[in-house]
Protein backbone atom coordinates (compact mmCIF):
# COMPACT_ATOMS: atom_id res chain seq x y z
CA UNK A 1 -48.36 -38.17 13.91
CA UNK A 2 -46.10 -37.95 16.72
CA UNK A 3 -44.37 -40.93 15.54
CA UNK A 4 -43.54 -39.40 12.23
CA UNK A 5 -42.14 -36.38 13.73
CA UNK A 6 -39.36 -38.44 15.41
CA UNK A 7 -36.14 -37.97 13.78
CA UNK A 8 -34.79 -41.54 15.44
CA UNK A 9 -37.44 -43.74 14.44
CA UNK A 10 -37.51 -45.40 10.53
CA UNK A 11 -40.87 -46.09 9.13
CA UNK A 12 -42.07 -48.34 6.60
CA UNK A 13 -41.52 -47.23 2.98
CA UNK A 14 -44.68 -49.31 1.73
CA UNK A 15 -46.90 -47.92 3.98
CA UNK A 16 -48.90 -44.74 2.57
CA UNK A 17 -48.10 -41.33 4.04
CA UNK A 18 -51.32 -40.81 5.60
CA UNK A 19 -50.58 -44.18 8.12
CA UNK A 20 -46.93 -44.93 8.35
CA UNK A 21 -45.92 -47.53 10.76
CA UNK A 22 -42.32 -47.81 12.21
CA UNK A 23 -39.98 -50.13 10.37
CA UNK A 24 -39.35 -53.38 11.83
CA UNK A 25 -36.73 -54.94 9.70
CA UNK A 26 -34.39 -53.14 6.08
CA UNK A 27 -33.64 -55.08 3.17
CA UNK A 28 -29.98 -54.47 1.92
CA UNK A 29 -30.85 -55.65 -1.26
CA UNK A 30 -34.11 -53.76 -2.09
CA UNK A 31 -33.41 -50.83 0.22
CA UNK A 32 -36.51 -50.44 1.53
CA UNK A 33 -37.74 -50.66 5.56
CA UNK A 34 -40.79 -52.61 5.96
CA UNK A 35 -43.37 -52.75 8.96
CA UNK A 36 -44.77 -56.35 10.40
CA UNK A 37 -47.28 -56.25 7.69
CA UNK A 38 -45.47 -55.27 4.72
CA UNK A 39 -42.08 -57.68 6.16
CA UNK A 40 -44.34 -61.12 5.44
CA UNK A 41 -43.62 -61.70 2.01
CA UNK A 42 -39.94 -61.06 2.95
CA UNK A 43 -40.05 -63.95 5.33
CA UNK A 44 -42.72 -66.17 3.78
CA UNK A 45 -40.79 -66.19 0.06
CA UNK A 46 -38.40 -68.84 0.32
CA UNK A 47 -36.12 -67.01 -2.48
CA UNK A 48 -36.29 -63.89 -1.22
CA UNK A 49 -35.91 -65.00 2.63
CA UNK A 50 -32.59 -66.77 1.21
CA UNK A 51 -31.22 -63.61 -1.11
CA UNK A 52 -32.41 -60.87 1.08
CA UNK A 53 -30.55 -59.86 3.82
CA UNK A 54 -32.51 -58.43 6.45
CA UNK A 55 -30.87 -55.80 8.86
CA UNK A 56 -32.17 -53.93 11.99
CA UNK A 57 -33.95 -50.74 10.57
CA UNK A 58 -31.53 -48.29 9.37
CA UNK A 59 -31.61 -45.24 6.76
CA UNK A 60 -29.60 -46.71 3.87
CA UNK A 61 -29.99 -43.66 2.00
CA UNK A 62 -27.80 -45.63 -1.45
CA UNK A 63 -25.14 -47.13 1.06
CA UNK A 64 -25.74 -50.81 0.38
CA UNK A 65 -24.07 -50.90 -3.26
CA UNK A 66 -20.42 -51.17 -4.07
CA UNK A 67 -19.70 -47.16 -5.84
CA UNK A 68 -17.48 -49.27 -8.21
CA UNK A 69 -19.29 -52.54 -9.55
CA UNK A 70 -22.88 -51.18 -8.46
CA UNK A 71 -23.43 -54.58 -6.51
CA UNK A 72 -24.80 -55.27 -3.23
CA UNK A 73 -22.50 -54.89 -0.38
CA UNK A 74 -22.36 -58.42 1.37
CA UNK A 75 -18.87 -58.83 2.22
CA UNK A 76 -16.61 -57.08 5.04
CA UNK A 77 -12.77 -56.83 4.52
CA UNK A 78 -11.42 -57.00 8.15
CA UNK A 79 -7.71 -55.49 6.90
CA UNK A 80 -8.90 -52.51 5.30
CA UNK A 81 -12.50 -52.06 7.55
CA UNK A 82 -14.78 -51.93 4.53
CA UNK A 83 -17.80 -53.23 2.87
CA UNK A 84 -17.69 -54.85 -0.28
CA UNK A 85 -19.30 -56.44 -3.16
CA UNK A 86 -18.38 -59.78 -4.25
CA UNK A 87 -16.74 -58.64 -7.30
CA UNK A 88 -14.63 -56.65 -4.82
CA UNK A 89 -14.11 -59.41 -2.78
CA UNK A 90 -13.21 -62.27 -5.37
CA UNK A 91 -11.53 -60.13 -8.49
CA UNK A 92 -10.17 -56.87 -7.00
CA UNK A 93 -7.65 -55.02 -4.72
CA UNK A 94 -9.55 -57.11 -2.22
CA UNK A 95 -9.18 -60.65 -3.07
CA UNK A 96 -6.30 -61.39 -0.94
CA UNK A 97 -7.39 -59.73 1.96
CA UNK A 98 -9.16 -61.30 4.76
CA UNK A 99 -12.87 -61.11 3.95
CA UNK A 100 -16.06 -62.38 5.86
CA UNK A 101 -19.60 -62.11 5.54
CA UNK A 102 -21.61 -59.61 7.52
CA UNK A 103 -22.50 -61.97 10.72
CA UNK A 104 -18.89 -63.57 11.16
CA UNK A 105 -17.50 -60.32 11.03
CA UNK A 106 -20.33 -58.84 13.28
CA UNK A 107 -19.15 -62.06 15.63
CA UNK A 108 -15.50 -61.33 15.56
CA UNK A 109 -15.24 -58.03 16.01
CA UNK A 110 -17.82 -57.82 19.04
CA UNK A 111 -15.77 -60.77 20.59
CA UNK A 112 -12.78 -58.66 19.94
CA UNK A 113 -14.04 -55.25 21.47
CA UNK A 114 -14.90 -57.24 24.36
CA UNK A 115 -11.68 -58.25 25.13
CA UNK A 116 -10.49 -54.87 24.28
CA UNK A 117 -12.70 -53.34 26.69
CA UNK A 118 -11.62 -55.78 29.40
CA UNK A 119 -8.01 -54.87 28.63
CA UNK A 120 -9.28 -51.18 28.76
CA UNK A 121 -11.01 -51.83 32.26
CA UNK A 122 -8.07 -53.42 34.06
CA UNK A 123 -5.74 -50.19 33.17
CA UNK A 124 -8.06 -47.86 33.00
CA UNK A 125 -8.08 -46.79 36.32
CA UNK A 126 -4.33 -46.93 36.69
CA UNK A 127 -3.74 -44.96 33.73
CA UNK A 128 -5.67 -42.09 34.58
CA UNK A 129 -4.65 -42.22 38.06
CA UNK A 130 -0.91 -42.12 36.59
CA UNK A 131 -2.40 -39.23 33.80
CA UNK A 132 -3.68 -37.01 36.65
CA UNK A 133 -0.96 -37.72 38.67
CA UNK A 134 1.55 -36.96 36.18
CA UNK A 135 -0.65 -33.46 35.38
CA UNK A 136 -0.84 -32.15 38.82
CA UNK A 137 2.94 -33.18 39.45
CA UNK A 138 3.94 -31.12 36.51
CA UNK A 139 1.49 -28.14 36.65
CA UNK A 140 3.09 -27.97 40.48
CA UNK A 141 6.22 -27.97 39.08
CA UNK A 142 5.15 -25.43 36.43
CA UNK A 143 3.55 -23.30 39.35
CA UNK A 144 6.54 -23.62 41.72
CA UNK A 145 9.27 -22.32 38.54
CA UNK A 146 6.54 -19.57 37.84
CA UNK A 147 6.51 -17.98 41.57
CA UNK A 148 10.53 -19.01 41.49
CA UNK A 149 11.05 -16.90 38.36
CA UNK A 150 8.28 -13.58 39.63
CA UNK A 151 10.05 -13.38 43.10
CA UNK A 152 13.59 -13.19 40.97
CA UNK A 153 12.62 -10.84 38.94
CA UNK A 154 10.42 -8.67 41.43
CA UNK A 155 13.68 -8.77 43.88
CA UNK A 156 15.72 -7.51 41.37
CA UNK A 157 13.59 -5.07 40.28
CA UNK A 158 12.88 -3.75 43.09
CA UNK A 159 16.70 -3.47 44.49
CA UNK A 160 17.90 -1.25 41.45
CA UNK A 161 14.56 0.63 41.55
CA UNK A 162 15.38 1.67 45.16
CA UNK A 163 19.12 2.60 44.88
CA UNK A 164 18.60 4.63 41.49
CA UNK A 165 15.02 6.36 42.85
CA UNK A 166 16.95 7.32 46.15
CA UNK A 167 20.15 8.61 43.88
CA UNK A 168 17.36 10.29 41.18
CA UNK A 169 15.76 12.04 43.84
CA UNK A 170 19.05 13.79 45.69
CA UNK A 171 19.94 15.13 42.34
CA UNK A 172 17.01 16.50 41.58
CA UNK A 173 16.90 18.07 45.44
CA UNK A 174 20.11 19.54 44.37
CA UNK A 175 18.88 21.11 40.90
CA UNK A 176 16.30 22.61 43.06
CA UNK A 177 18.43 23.44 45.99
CA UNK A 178 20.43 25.46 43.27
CA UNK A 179 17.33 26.97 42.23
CA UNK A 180 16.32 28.44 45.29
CA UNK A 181 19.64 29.75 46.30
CA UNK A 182 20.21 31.72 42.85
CA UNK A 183 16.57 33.17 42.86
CA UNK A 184 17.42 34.04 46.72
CA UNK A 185 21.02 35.70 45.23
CA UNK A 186 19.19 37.17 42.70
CA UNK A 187 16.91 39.34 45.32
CA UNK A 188 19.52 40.07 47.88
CA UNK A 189 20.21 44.31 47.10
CA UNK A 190 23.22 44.61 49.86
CA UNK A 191 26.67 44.01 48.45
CA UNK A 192 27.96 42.12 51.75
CA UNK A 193 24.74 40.06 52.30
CA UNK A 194 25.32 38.94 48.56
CA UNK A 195 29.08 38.37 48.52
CA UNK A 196 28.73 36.35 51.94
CA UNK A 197 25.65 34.12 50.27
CA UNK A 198 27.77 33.66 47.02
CA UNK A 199 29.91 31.19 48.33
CA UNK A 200 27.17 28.66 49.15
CA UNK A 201 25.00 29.90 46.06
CA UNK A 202 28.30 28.60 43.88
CA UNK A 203 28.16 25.35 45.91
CA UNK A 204 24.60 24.62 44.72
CA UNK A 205 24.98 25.56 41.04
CA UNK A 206 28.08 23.74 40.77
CA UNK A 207 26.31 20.37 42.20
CA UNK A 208 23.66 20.56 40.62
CA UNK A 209 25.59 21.16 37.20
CA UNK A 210 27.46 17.86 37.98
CA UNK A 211 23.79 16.30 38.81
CA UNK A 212 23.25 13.82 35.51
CA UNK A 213 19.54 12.84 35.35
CA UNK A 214 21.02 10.21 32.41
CA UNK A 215 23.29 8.30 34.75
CA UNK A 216 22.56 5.69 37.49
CA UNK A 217 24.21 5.68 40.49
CA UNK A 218 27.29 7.68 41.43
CA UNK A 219 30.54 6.08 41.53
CA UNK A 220 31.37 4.27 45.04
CA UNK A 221 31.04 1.62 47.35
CA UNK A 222 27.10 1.72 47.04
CA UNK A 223 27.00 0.84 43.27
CA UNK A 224 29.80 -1.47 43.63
CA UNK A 225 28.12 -3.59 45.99
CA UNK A 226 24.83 -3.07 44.51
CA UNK A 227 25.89 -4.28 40.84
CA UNK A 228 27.24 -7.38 42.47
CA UNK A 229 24.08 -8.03 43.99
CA UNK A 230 22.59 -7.58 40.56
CA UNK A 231 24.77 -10.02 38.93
CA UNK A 232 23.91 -12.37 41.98
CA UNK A 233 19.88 -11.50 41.67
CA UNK A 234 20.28 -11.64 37.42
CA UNK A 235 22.23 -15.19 37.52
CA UNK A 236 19.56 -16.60 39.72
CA UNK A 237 17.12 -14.84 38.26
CA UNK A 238 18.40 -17.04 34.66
CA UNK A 239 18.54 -19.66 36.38
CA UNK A 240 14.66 -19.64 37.24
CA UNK A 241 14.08 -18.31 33.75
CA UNK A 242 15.54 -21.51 32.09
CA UNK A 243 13.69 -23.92 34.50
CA UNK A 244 10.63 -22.21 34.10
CA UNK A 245 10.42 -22.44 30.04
CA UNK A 246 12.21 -25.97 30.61
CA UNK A 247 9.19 -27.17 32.33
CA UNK A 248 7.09 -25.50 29.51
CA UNK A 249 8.49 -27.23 27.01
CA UNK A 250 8.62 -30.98 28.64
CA UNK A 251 4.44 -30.35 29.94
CA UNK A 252 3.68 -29.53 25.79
CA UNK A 253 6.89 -32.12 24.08
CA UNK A 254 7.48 -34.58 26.57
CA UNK A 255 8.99 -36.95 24.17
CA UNK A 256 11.75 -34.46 23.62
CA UNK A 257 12.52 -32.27 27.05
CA UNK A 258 12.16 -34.80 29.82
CA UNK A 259 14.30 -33.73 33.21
CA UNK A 260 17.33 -35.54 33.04
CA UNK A 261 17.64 -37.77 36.29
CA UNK A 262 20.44 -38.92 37.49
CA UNK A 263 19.72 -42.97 37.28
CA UNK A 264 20.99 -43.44 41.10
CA UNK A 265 23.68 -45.13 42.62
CA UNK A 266 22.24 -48.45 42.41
CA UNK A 267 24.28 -48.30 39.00
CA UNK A 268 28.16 -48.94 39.01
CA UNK A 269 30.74 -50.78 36.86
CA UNK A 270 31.98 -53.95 36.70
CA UNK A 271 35.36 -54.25 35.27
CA UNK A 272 35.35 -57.07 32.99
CA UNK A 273 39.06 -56.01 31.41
CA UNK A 274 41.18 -52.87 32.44
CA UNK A 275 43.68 -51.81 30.50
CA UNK A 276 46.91 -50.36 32.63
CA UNK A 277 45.86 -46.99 31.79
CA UNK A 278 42.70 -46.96 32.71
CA UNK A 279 41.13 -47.26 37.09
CA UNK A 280 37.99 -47.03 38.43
CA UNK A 281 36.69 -44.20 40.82
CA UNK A 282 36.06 -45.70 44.93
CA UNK A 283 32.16 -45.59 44.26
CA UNK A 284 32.86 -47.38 40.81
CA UNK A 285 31.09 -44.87 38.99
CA UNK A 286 33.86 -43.16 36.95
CA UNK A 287 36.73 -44.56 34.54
CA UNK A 288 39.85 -42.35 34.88
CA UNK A 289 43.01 -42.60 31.66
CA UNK A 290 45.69 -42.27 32.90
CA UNK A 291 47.91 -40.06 29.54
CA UNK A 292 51.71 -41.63 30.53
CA UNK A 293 50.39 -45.23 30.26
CA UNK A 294 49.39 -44.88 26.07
CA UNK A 295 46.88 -46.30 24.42
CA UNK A 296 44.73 -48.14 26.69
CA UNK A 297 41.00 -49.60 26.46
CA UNK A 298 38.62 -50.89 29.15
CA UNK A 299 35.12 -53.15 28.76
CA UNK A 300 32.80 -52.58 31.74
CA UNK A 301 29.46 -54.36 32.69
CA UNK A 302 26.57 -51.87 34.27
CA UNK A 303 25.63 -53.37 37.07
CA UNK A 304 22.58 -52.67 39.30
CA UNK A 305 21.87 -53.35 43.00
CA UNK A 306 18.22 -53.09 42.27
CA UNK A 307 16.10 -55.44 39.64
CA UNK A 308 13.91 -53.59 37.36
CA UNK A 309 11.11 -55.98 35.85
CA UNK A 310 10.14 -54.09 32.61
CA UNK A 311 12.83 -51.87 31.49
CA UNK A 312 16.39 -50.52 32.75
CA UNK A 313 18.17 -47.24 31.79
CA UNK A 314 21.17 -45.57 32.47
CA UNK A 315 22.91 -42.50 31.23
CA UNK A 316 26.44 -42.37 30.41
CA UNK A 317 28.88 -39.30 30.27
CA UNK A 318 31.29 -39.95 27.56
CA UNK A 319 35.20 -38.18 26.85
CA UNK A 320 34.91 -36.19 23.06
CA UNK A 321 37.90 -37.94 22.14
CA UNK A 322 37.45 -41.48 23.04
CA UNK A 323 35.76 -44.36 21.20
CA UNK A 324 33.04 -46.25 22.59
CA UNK A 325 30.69 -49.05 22.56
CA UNK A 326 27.54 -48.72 24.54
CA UNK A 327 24.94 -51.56 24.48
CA UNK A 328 23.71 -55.27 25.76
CA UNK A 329 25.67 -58.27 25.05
CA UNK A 330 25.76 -62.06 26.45
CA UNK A 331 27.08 -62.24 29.31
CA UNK A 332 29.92 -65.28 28.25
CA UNK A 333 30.73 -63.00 25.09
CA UNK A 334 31.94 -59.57 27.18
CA UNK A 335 35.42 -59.72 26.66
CA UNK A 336 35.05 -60.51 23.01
CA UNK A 337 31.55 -59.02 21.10
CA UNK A 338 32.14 -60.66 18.08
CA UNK A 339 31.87 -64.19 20.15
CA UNK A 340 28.62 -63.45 21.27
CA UNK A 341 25.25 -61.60 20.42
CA UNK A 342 25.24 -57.94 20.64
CA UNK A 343 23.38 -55.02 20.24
CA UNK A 344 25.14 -51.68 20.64
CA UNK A 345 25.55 -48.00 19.66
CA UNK A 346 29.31 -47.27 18.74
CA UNK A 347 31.38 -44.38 17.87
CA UNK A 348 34.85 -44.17 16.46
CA UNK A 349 36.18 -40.77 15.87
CA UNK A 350 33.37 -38.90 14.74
CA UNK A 351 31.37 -42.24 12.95
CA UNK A 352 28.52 -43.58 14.65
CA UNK A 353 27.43 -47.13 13.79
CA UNK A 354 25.75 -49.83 15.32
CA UNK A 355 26.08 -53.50 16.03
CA UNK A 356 23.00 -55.72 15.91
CA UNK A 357 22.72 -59.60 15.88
CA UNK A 358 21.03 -61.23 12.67
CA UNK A 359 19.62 -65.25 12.59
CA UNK A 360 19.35 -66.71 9.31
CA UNK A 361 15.21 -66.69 8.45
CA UNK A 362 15.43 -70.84 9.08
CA UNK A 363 16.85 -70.08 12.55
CA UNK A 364 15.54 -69.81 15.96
CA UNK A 365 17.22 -67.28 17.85
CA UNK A 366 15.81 -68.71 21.35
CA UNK A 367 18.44 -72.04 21.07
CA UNK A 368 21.47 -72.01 21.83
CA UNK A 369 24.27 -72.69 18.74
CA UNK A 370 22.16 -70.97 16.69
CA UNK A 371 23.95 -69.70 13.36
CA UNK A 372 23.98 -65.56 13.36
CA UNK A 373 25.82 -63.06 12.30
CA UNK A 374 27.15 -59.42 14.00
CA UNK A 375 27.01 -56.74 11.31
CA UNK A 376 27.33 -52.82 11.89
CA UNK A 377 25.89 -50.25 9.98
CA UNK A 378 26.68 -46.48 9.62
CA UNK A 379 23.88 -43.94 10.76
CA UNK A 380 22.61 -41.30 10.22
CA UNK A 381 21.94 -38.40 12.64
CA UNK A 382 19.95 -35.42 12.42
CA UNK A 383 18.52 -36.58 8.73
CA UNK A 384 22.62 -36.82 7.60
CA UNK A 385 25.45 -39.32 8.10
CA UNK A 386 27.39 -38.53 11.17
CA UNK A 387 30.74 -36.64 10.11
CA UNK A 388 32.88 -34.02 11.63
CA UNK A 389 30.28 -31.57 10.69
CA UNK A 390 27.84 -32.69 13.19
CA UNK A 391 28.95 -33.12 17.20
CA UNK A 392 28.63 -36.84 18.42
CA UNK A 393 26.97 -37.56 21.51
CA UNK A 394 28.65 -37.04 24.83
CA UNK A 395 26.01 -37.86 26.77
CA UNK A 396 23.69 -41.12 25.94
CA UNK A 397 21.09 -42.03 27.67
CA UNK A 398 19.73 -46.11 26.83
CA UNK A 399 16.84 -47.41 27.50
CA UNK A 400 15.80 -51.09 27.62
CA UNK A 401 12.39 -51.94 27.51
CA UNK A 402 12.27 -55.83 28.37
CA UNK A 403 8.90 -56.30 27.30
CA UNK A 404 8.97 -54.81 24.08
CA UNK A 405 12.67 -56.05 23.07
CA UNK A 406 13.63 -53.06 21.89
CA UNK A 407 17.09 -51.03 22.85
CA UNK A 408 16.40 -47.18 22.39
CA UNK A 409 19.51 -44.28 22.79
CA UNK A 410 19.40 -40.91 22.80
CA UNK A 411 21.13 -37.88 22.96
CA UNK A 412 20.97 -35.52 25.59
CA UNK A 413 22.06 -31.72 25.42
CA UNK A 414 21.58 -29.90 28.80
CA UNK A 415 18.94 -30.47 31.60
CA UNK A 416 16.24 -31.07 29.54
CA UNK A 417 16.44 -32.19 25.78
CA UNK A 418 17.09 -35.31 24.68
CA UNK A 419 17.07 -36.53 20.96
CA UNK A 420 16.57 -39.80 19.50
CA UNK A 421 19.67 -41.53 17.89
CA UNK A 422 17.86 -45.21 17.32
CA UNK A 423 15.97 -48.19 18.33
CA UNK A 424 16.80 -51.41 18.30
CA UNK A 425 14.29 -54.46 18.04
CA UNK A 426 15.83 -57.81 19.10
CA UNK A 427 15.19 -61.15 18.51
CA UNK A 428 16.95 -62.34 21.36
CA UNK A 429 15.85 -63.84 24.97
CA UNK A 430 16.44 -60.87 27.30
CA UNK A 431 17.43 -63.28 30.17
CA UNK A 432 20.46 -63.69 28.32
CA UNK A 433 21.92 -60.29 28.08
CA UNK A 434 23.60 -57.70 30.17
CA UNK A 435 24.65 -53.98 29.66
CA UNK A 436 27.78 -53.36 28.87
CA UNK A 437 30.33 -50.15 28.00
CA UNK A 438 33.35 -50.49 25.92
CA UNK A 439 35.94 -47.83 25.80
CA UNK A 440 39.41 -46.97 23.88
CA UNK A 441 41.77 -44.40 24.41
CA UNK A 442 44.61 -43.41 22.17
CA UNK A 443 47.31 -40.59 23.38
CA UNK A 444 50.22 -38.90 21.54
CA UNK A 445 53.43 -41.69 22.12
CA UNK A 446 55.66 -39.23 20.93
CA UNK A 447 54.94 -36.31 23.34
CA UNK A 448 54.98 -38.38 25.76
CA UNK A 449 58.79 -40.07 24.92
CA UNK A 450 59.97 -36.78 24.36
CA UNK A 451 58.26 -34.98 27.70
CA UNK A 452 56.51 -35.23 31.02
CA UNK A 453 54.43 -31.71 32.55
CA UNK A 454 53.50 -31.92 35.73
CA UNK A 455 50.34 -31.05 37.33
CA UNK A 456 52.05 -27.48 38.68
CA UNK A 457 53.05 -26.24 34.82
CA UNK A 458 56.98 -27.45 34.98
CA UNK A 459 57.71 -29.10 31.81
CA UNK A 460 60.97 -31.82 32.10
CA UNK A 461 62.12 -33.17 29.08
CA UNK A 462 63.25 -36.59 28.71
CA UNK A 463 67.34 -37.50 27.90
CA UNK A 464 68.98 -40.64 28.75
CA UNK A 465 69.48 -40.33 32.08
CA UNK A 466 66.04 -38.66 33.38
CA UNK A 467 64.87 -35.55 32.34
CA UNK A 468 65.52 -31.96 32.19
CA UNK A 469 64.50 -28.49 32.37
CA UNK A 470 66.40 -25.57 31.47
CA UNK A 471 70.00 -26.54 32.60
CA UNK A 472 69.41 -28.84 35.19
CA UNK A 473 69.32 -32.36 35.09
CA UNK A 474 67.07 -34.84 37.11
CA UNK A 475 66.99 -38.55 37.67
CA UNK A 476 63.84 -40.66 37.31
CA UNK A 477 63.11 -40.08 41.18
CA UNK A 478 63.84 -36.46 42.18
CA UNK A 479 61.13 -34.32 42.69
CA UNK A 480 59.60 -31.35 41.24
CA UNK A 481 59.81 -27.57 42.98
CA UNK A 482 55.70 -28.90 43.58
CA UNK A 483 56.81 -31.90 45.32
CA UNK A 484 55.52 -34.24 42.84
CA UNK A 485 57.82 -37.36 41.29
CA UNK A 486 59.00 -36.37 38.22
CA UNK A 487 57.79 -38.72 35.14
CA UNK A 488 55.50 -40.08 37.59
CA UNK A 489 52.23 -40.98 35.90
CA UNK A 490 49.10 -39.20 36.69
CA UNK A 491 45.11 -39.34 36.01
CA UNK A 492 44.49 -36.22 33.18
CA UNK A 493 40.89 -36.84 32.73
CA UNK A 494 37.53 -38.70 33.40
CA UNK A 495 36.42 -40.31 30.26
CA UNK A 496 33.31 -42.24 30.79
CA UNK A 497 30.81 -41.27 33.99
CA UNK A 498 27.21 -43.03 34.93
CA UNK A 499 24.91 -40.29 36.02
């Protein structure tokens, strides 16, 4: 009885109640467990040993017929992970599908979840090393921002709190002061007593009427100095305050608020054509336009000192008013994208497209002369189509994963949050490309016929002969009241930085 009280074990359904022996073997098709005794016919039968399936004991409980066609179950559809019948299998939704019987797909599927669990064993460990490690590093960080933020607040707190208390506490001394001298007035019977005592009795009601229980501190040095400390304590004080929820929101969203690191100084450019107007910084880092040179465009390789096997990003700071290409091209086909393949993010004025490189389906994109196409396709960004309406991206951050072949950009707005612009997938042998950054400048020509302003403020106006201001007349190579040439050309702005 023992037996029959165990909610694990399945018994016999041909046995009687008073003597029920455990199950050793379930019939799908008569859904009914059977002990030793009552399992004989099963296997002795030849047509019911063929027709039967036999299973390991199980409670079936109706689960072995198909709910639409009321047949036995005999079938299992590995692309939708089902059971079926075998009018499932051979007339409806499933009859393309990839069906097998119960044992092959038993087979196939154990083989498979062995290999996945060997996959799972050899990262395992690493990943939750990485996971923990990744946990602790940012619940540190968390910790560090929290104490950060408490001691900003608490030392602000407590510096006004001292300097108003003190000042709270004179006037109300002095209210009291005034008090005490009245009352003392007040008794005081001898005329000469009082009249002497007046003077200093008038002294301590007039302070104390001035004494303003409303107001903070008294005009002076002290609360001068002690509201710039404020505005000292209060900017820091922000300052912990926005890395503090900033490392809130990347240990909940991730995906979203990551830290923006700089991507080191292993990155520079490599000028591939420079227009006249445009120079590189020492460090090769920066592209400077130069305004008196015109319009002017540049096309720059990113370079890196260091090899990264799996993936490579770098961030880019980009000028608001100059077009750009950002992306990974061949490296014979720089000069010229359209030569070449290409995958890219560009913008022109406020338009963002992108370039990708298409092989006709008969194709293989792996050998070389292989017919393709470049085509570019508008965007959209933030659910619309990019138009003056919505702020293009001045800084993009790429990232090329190598293994997966895929080209990823996003946007990123301040220290933390960074939004997804697209993905790429390419069909392309990674060996063969290189990042690359394409930029064009366009300035006013006619402001800059008509005048030249130098760095100090003077404005000279161009005439035949050099250029003016006021009544005075200068040649090409006099110098301005700064010291500067005048009409000598200058660097305005940075328009493209790596970070």
């Amino acid at each position: 009885m023992s037996d029959n009280m165990d909610p694990q074990v399945v018994f016999c359904d041909m046995c009687t109640e008073e003597d029920r022996k455990p199950a050793r073997k379930t019939c799908m098709k008569c859904e009914i467990s059977m002990c030793v005794q009552h399992l004989q016919i099963h296997l002795t039968t030849p047509v019911l040993l063929q027709t039967h399936p036999l299973t390991e004991p199980m409670a079936l409980c109706g689960t072995t017929k198909c709910p639409q066609h009321g047949k036995l179950l005999e079938y299992y559809c590995l692309d939708d992970m089902t059971c079926v019948c075998v009018s499932c299998a051979i007339e409806d939704q499933h009859r393309l599908h990839n069906m097998k019987t119960f044992s092959t797909a038993h087979k196939e599927l154990m083989e498979k979840l062995g290999a996945e669990q060997q996959a799972l064993l050899v990262k395992t460990d690493d990943e939750n090393v990485s996971l923990e490690k990744w946990e602790k590093s940012e619940r540190e960080k968390l910790g560090r921002c929290s104490v950060r933020l408490i001691e900003a607040v608490t030392n602000l707190r407590d510096v006004s709190l001292t300097s108003v208390q003190s000042s709270v506490s004179a006037r109300m001394v002095s209210i009291k002061t005034s008090k005490s001298s009245i009352q003392a007035a007040q008794k005081e019977k001898d005329s000469f007593r009082f009249l002497q005592m007046y003077s200093q009795v008038h002294q301590d009601v007039e302070k104390a009427k001035a004494a303003d229980l409303r107001k903070g501190l008294e005009p002076g040095s002290d609360r001068d100095k002690l509201v710039e400390e404020i505005r000292q304590g209060g900017e820091k004080m922000m300052k912990q305050a926005d890395q503090f929820w900033c490392s809130l929101l990347t240990l909940v969203d991730p995906e979203h608020h990551q830290e923006l690191i700089a991507t080191g100084s292993d990155l520079i450019f490599d000028p591939q054509t420079l227009g006249p107007g445009m120079s590189l910084s020492r460090d090769q880092r920066k592209v400077f336009y130069n305004s008196w040179m015109g319009q002017c465009s540049a096309t720059l390789l990113i370079c890196s000192i260091e090899s990264v096997p799996n993936f490579q990003r770098w961030v880019v700071n980009l000028s608001e008013d100059c077009d750009w290409t950002i992306g990974l091209c061949d490296k014979q086909s720089v000069k010229n994208l359209r030569d070449g393949n290409v995958y890219g993010l560009c913008c022109k004025g406020d338009q963002l497209s992108f370039l990708t490189t298409e092989y006709d389906d008969c194709s293989d994109a792996s050998m070389p002369q292989t017919p393709y196409r470049i085509s570019s396709q508008t965007i959209t960004y933030h659910g619309k189509n990019v138009d003056e309406s919505t702020p293009r991206p001045e800084t993009v951050e790429v990232f090329w994963n190598l293994a997966a072949s895929s080209l990823s950009f996003f946007s990123r707005s301040g220290q933390h949050q960074s939004e997804e612009i697209l993905t790429i997938k390419m069909s392309l042998n990674n060996s063969d490309l290189v990042a690359f950054v394409q930029l064009g400048k366009e300035s006013d020509q006619t402001s800059l016929q008509q005048h030249w302003k130098c760095l100090c403020g003077n404005v000279y106006y161009k005439t035949i002969n050099g250029y003016s201001m006021g009544r005075y007349q200068y040649s090409h190579h006099a110098n301005c009241s700064c010291g500067a040439f005048i009409g000598e050309p200058y660097i305005t702005e940075v328009i493209c930085e790596l970070q």
